[in-house]
PDB file of N, CA and C in Angstrom:
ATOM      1  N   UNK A   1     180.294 332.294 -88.972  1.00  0.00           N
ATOM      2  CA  UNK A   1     180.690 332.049 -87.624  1.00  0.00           C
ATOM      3  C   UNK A   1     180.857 330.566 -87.337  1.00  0.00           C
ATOM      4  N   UNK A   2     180.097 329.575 -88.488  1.00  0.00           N
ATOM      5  CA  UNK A   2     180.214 328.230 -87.912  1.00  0.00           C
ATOM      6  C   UNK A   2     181.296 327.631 -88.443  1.00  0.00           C
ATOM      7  N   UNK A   3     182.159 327.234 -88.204  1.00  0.00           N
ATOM      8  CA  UNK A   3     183.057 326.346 -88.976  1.00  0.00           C
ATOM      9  C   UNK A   3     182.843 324.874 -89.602  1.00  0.00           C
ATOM     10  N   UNK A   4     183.395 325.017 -91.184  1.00  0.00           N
ATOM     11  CA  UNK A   4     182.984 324.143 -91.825  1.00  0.00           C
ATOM     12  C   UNK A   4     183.815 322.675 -91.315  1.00  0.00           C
ATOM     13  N   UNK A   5     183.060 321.549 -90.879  1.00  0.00           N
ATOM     14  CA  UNK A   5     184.011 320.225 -91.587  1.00  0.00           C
ATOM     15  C   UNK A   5     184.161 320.261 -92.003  1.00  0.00           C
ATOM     16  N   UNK A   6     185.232 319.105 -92.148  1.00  0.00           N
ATOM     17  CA  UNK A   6     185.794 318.467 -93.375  1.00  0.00           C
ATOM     18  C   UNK A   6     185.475 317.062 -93.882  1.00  0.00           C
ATOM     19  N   UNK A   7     184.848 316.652 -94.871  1.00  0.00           N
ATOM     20  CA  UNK A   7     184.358 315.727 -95.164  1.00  0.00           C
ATOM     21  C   UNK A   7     184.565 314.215 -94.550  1.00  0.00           C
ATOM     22  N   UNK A   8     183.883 313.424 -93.511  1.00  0.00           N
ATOM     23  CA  UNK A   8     184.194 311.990 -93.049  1.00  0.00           C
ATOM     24  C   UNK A   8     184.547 311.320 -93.998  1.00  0.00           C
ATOM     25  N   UNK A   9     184.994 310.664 -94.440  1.00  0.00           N
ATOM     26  CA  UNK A   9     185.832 309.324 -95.279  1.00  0.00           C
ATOM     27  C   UNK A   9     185.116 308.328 -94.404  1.00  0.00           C
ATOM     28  N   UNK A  10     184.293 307.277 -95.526  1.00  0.00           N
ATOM     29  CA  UNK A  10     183.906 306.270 -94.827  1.00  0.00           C
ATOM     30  C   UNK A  10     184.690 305.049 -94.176  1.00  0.00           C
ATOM     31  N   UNK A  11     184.805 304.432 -92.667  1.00  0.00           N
ATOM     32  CA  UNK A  11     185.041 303.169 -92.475  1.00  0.00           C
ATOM     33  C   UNK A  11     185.062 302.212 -92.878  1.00  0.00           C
ATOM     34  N   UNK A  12     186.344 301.221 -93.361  1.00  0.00           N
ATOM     35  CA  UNK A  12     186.403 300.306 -94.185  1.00  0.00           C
ATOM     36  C   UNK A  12     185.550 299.162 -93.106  1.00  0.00           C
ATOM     37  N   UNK A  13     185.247 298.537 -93.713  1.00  0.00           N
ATOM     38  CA  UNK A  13     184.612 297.094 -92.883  1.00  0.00           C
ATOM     39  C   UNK A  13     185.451 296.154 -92.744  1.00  0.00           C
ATOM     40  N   UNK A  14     184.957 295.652 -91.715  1.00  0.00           N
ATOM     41  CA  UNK A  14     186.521 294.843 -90.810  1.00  0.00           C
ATOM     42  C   UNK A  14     186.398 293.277 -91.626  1.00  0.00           C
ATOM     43  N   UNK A  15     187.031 292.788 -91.945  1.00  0.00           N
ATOM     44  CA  UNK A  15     187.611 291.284 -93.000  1.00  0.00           C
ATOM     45  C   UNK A  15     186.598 290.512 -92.215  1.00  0.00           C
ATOM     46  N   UNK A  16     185.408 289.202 -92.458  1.00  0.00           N
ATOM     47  CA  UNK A  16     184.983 288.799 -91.850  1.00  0.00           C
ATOM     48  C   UNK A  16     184.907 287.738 -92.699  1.00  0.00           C
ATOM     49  N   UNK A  17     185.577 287.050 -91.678  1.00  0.00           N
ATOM     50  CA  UNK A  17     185.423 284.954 -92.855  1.00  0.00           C
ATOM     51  C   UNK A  17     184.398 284.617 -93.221  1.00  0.00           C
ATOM     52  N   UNK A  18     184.307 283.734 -94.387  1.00  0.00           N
ATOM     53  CA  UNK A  18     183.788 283.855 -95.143  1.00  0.00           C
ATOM     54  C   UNK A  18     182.625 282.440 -94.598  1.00  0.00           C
ATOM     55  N   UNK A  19     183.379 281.555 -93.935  1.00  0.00           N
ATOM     56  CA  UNK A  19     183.044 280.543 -93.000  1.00  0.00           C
ATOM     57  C   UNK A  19     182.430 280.996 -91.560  1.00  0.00           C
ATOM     58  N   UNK A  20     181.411 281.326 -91.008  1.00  0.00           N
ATOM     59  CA  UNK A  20     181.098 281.536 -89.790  1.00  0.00           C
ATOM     60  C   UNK A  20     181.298 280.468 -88.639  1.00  0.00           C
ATOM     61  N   UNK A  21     180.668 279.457 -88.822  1.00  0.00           N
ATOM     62  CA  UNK A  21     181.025 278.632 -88.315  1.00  0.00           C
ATOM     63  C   UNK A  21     182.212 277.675 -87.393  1.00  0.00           C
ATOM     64  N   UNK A  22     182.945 277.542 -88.438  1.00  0.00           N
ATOM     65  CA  UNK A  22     184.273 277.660 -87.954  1.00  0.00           C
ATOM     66  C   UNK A  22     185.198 278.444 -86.959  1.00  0.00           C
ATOM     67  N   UNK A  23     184.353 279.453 -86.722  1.00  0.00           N
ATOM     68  CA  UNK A  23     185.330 280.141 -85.631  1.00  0.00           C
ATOM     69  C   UNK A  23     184.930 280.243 -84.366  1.00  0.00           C
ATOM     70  N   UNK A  24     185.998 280.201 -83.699  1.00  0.00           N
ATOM     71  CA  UNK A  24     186.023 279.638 -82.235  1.00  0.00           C
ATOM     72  C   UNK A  24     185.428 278.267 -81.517  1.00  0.00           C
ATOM     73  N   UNK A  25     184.456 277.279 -82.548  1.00  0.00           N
ATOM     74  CA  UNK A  25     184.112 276.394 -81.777  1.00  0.00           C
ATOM     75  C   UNK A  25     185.407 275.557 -81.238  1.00  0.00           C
ATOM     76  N   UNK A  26     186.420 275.248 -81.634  1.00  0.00           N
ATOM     77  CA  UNK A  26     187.655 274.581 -80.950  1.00  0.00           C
ATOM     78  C   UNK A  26     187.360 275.477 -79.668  1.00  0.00           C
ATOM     79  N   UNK A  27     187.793 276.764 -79.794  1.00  0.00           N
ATOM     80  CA  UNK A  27     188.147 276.957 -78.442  1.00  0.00           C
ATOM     81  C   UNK A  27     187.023 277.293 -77.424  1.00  0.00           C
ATOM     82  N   UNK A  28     185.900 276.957 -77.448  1.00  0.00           N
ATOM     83  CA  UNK A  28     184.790 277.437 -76.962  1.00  0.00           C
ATOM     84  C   UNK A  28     184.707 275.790 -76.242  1.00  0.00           C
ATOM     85  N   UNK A  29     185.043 274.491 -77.329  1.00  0.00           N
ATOM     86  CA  UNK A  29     185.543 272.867 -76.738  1.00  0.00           C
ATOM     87  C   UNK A  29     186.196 273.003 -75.933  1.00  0.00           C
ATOM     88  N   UNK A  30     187.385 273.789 -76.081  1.00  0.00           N
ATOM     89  CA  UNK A  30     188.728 274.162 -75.003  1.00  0.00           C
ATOM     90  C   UNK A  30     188.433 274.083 -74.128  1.00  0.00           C
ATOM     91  N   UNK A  31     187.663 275.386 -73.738  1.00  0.00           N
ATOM     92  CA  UNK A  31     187.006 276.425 -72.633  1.00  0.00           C
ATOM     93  C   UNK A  31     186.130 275.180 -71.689  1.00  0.00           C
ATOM     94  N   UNK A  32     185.080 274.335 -72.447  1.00  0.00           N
ATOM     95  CA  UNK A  32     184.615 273.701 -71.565  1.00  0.00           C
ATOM     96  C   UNK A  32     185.018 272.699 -71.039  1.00  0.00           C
ATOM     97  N   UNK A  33     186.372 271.914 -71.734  1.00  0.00           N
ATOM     98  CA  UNK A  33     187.060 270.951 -70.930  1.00  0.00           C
ATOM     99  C   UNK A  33     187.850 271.235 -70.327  1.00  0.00           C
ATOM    100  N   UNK A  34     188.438 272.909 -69.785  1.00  0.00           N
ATOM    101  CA  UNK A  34     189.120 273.168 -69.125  1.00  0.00           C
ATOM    102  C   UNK A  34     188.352 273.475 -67.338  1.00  0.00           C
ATOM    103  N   UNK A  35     186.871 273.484 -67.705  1.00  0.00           N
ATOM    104  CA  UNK A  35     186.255 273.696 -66.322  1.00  0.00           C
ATOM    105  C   UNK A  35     186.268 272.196 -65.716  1.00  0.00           C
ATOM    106  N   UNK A  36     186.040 272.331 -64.221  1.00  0.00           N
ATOM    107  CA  UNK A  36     186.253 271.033 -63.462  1.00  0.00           C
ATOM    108  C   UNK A  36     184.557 270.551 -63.343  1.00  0.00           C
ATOM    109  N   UNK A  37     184.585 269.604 -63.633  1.00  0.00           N
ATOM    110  CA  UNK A  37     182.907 269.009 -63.715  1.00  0.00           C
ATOM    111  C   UNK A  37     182.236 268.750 -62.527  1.00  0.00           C
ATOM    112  N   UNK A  38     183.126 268.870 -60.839  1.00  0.00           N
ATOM    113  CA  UNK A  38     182.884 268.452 -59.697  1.00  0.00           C
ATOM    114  C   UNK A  38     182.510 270.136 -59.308  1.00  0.00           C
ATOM    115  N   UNK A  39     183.038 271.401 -59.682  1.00  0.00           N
ATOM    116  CA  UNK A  39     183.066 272.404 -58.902  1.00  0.00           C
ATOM    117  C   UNK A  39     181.288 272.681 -59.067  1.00  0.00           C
ATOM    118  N   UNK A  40     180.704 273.069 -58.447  1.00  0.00           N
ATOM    119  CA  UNK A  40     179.170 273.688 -58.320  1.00  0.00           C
ATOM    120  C   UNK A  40     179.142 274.761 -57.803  1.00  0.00           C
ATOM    121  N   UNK A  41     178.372 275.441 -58.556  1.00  0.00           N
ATOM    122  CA  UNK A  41     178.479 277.204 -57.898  1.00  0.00           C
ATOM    123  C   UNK A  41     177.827 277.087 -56.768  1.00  0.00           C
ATOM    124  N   UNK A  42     176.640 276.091 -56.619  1.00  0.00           N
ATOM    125  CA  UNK A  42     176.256 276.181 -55.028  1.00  0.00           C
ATOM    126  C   UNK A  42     176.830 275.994 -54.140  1.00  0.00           C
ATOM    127  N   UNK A  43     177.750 274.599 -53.658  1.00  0.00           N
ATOM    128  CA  UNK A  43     179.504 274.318 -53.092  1.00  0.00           C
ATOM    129  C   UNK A  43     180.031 275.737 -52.785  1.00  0.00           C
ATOM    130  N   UNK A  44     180.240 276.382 -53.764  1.00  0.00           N
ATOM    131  CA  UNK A  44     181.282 277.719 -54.133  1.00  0.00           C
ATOM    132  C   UNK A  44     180.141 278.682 -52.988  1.00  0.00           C
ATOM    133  N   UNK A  45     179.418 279.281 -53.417  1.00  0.00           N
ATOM    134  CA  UNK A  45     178.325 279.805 -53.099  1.00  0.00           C
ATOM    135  C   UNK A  45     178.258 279.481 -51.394  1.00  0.00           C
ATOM    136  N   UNK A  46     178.122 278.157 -50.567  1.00  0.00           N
ATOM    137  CA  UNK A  46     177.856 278.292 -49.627  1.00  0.00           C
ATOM    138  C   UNK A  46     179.330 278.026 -49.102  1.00  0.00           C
ATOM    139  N   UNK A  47     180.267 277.791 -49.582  1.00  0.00           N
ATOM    140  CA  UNK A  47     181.425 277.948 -48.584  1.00  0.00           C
ATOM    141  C   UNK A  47     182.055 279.434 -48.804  1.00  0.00           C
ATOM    142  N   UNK A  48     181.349 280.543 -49.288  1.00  0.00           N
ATOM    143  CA  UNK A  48     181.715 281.492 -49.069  1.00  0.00           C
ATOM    144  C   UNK A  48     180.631 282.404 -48.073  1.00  0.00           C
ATOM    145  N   UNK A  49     179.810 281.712 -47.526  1.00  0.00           N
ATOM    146  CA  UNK A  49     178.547 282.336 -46.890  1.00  0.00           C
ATOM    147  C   UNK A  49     178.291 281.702 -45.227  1.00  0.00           C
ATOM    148  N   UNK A  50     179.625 280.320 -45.211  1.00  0.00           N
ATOM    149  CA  UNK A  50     179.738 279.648 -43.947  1.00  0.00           C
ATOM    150  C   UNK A  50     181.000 280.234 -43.113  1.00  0.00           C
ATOM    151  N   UNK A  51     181.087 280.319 -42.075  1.00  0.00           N
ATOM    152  CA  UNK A  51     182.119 279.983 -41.104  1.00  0.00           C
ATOM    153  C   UNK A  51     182.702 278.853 -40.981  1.00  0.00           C
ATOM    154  N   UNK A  52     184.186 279.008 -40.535  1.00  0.00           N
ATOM    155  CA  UNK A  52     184.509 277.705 -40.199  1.00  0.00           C
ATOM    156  C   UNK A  52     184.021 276.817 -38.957  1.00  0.00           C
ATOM    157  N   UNK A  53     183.216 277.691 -38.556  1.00  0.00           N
ATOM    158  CA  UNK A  53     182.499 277.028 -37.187  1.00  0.00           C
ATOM    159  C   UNK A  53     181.601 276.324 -37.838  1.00  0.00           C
ATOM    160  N   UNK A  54     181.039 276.558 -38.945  1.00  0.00           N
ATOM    161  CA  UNK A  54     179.523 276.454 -39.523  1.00  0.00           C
ATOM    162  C   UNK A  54     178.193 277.268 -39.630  1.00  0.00           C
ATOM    163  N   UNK A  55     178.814 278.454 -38.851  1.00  0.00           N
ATOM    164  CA  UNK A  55     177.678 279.484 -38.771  1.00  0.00           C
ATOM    165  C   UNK A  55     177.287 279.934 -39.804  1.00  0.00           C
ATOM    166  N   UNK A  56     176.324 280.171 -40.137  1.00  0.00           N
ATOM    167  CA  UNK A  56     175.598 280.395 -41.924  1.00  0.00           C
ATOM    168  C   UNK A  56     174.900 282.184 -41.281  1.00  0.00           C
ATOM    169  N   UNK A  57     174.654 282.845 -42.442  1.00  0.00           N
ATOM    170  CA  UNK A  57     173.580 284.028 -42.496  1.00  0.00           C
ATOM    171  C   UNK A  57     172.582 283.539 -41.680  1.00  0.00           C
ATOM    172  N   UNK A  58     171.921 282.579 -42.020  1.00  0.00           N
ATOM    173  CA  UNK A  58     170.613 282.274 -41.037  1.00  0.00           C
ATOM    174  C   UNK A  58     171.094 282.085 -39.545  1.00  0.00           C
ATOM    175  N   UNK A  59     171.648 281.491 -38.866  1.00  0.00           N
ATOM    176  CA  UNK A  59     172.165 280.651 -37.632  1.00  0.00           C
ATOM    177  C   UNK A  59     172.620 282.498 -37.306  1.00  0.00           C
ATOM    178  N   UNK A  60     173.390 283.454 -37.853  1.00  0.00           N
ATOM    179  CA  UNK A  60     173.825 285.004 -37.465  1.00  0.00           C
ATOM    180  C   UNK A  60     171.919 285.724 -37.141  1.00  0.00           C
ATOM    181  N   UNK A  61     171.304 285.463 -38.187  1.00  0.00           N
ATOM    182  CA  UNK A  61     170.374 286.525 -38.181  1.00  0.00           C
ATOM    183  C   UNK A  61     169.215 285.542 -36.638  1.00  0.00           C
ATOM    184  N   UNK A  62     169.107 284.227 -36.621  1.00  0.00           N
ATOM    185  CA  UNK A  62     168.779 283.879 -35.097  1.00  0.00           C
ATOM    186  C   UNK A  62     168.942 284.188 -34.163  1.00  0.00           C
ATOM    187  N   UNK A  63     170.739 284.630 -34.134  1.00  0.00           N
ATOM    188  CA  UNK A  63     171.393 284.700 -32.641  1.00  0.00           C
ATOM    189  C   UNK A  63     171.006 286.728 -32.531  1.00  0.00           C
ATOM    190  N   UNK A  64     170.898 287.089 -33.857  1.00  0.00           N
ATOM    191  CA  UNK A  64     170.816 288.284 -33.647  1.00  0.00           C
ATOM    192  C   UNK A  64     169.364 288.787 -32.910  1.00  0.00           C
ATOM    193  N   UNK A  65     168.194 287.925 -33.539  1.00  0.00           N
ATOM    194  CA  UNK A  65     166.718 288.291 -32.944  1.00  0.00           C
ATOM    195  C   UNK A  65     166.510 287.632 -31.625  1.00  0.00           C
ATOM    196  N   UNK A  66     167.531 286.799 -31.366  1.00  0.00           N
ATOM    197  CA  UNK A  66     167.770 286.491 -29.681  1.00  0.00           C
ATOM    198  C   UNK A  66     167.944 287.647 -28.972  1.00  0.00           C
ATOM    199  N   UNK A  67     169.741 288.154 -29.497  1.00  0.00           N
ATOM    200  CA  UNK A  67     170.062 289.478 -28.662  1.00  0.00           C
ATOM    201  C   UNK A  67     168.910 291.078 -28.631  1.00  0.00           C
ATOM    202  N   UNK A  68     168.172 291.167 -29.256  1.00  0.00           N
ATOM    203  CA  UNK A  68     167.645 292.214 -29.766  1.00  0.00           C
ATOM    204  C   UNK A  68     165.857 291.391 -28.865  1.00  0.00           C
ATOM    205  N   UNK A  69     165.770 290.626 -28.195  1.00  0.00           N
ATOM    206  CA  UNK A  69     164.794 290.299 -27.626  1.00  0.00           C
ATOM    207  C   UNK A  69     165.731 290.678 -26.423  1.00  0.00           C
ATOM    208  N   UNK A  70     166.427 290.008 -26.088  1.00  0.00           N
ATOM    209  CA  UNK A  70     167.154 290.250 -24.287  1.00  0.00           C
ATOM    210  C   UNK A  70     167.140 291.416 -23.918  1.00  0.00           C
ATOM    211  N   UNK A  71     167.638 292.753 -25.108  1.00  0.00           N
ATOM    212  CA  UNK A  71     167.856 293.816 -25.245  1.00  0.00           C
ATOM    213  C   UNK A  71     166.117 294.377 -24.745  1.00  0.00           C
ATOM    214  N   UNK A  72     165.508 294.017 -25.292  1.00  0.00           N
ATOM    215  CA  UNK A  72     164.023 294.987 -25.376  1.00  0.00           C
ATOM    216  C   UNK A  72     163.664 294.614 -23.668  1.00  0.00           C
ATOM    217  N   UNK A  73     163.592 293.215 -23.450  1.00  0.00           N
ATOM    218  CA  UNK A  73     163.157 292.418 -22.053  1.00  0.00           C
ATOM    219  C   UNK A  73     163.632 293.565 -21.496  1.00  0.00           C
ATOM    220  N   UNK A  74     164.957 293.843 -21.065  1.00  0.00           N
ATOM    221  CA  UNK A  74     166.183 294.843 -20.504  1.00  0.00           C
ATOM    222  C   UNK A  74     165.866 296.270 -20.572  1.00  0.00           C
ATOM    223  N   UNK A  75     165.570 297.053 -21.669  1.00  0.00           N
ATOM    224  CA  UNK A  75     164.952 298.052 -22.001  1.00  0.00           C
ATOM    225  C   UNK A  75     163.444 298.455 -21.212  1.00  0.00           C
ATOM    226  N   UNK A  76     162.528 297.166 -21.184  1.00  0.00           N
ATOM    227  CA  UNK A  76     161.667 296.994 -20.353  1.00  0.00           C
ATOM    228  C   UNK A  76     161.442 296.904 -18.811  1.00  0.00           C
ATOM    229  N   UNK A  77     162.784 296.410 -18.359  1.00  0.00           N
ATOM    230  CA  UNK A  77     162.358 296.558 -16.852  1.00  0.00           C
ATOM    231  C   UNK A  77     163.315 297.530 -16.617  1.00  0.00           C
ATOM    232  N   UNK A  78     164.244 298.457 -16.812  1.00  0.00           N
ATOM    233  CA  UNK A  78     164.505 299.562 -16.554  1.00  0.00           C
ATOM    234  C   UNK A  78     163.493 300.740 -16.708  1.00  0.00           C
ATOM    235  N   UNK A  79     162.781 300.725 -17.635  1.00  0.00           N
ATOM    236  CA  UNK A  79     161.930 301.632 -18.109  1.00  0.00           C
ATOM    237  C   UNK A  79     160.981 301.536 -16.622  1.00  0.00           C
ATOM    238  N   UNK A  80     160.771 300.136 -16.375  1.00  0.00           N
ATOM    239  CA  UNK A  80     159.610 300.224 -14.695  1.00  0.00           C
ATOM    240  C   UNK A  80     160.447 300.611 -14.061  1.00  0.00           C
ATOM    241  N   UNK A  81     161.488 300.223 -13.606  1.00  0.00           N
ATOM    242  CA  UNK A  81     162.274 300.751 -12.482  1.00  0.00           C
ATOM    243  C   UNK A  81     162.369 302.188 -12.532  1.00  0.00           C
ATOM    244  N   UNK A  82     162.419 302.894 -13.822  1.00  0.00           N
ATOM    245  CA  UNK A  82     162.809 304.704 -13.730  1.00  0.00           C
ATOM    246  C   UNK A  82     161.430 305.021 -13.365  1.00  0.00           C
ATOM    247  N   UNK A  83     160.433 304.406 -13.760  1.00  0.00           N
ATOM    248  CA  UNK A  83     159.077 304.973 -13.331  1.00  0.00           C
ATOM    249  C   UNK A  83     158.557 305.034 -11.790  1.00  0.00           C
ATOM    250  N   UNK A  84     159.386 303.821 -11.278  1.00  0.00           N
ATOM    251  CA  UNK A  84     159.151 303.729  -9.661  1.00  0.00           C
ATOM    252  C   UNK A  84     159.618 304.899  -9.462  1.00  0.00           C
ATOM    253  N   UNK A  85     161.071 305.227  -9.465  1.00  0.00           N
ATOM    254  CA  UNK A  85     161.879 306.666  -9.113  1.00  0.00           C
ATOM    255  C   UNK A  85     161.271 307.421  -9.390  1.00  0.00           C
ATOM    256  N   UNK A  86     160.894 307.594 -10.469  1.00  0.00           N
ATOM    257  CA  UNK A  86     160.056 309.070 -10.925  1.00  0.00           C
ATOM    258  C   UNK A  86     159.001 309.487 -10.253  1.00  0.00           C
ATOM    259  N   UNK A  87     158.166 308.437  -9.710  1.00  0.00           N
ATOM    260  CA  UNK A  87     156.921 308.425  -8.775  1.00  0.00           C
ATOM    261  C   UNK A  87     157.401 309.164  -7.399  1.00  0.00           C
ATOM    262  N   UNK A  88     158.408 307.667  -6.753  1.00  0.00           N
ATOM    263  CA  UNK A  88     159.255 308.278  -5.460  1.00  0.00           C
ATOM    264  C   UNK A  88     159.605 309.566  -5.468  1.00  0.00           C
ATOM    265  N   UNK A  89     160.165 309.759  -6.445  1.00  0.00           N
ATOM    266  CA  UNK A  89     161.340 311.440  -6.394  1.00  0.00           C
ATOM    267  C   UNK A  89     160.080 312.407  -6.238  1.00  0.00           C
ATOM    268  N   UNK A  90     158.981 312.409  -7.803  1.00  0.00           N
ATOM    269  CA  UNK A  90     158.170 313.452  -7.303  1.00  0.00           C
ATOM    270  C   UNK A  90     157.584 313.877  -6.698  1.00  0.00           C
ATOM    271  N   UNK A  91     157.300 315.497  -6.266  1.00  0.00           N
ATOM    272  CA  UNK A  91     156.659 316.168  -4.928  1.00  0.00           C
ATOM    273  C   UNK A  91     155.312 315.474  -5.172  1.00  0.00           C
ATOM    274  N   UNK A  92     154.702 315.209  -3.981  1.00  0.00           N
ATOM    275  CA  UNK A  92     152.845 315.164  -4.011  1.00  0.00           C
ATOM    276  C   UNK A  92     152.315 316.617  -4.130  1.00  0.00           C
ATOM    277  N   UNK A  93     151.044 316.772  -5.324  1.00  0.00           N
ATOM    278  CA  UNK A  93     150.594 317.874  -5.975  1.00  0.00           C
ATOM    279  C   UNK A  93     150.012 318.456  -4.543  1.00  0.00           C
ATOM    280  N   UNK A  94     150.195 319.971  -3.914  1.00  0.00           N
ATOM    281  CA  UNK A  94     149.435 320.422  -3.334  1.00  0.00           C
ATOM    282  C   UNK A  94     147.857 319.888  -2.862  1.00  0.00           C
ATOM    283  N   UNK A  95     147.685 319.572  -1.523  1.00  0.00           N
ATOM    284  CA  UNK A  95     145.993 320.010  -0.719  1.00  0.00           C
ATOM    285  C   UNK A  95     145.623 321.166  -1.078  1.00  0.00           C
ATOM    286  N   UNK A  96     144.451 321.156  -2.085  1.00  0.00           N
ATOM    287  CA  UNK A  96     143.436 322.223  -1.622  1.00  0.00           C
ATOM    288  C   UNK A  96     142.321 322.466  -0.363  1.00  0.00           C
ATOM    289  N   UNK A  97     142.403 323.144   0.531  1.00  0.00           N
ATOM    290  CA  UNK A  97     141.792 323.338   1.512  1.00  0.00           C
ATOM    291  C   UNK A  97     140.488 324.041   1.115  1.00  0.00           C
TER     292      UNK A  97
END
């Protein structure tokens, strides 16, 4: 029921110079005199994390725990104000005589 393979033939091994050395350091020289010696990934890094205003992540996440305080303050005196109403509106519990 199982079917037989057919025998793998081994993989020839790929040509490998005989000199290690020699290869690629030219272009690996290339490679590094082709980068600019002024660019800095930090430069890179924070002008992709600024506004053109100057607003940074930090200066966003400030203005945000500002709004989210005004918000709660706000949340807070409505919450008294519905409680006044709620007082006002409800009936007074029955006199027991």
């Amino acid at each position: 029921m199982s079917a037989r393979r057919p025998p793998v033939a081994p993989t020839p091994e790929p040509d490998v110079p005989e000199d290690d050395e020699d290869i690629d350091l030219e272009d690996e020289e290339d490679d590094e005199m082709d980068m600019d010696p002024g660019a800095d990934m930090m430069d890179a890094l924070g002008s992709m994390l600024t506004t053109e205003e100057g607003d940074t992540i930090a200066t966003a996440l400030v203005s945000l725990k500002d709004a989210t305080e005004r918000i709660a303050d706000s949340l807070e005196m409505q919450n008294k104000i519905l409680v006044k109403i709620l007082s006002a509106v409800k009936p007074a519990p029955p006199k027991e005589e």
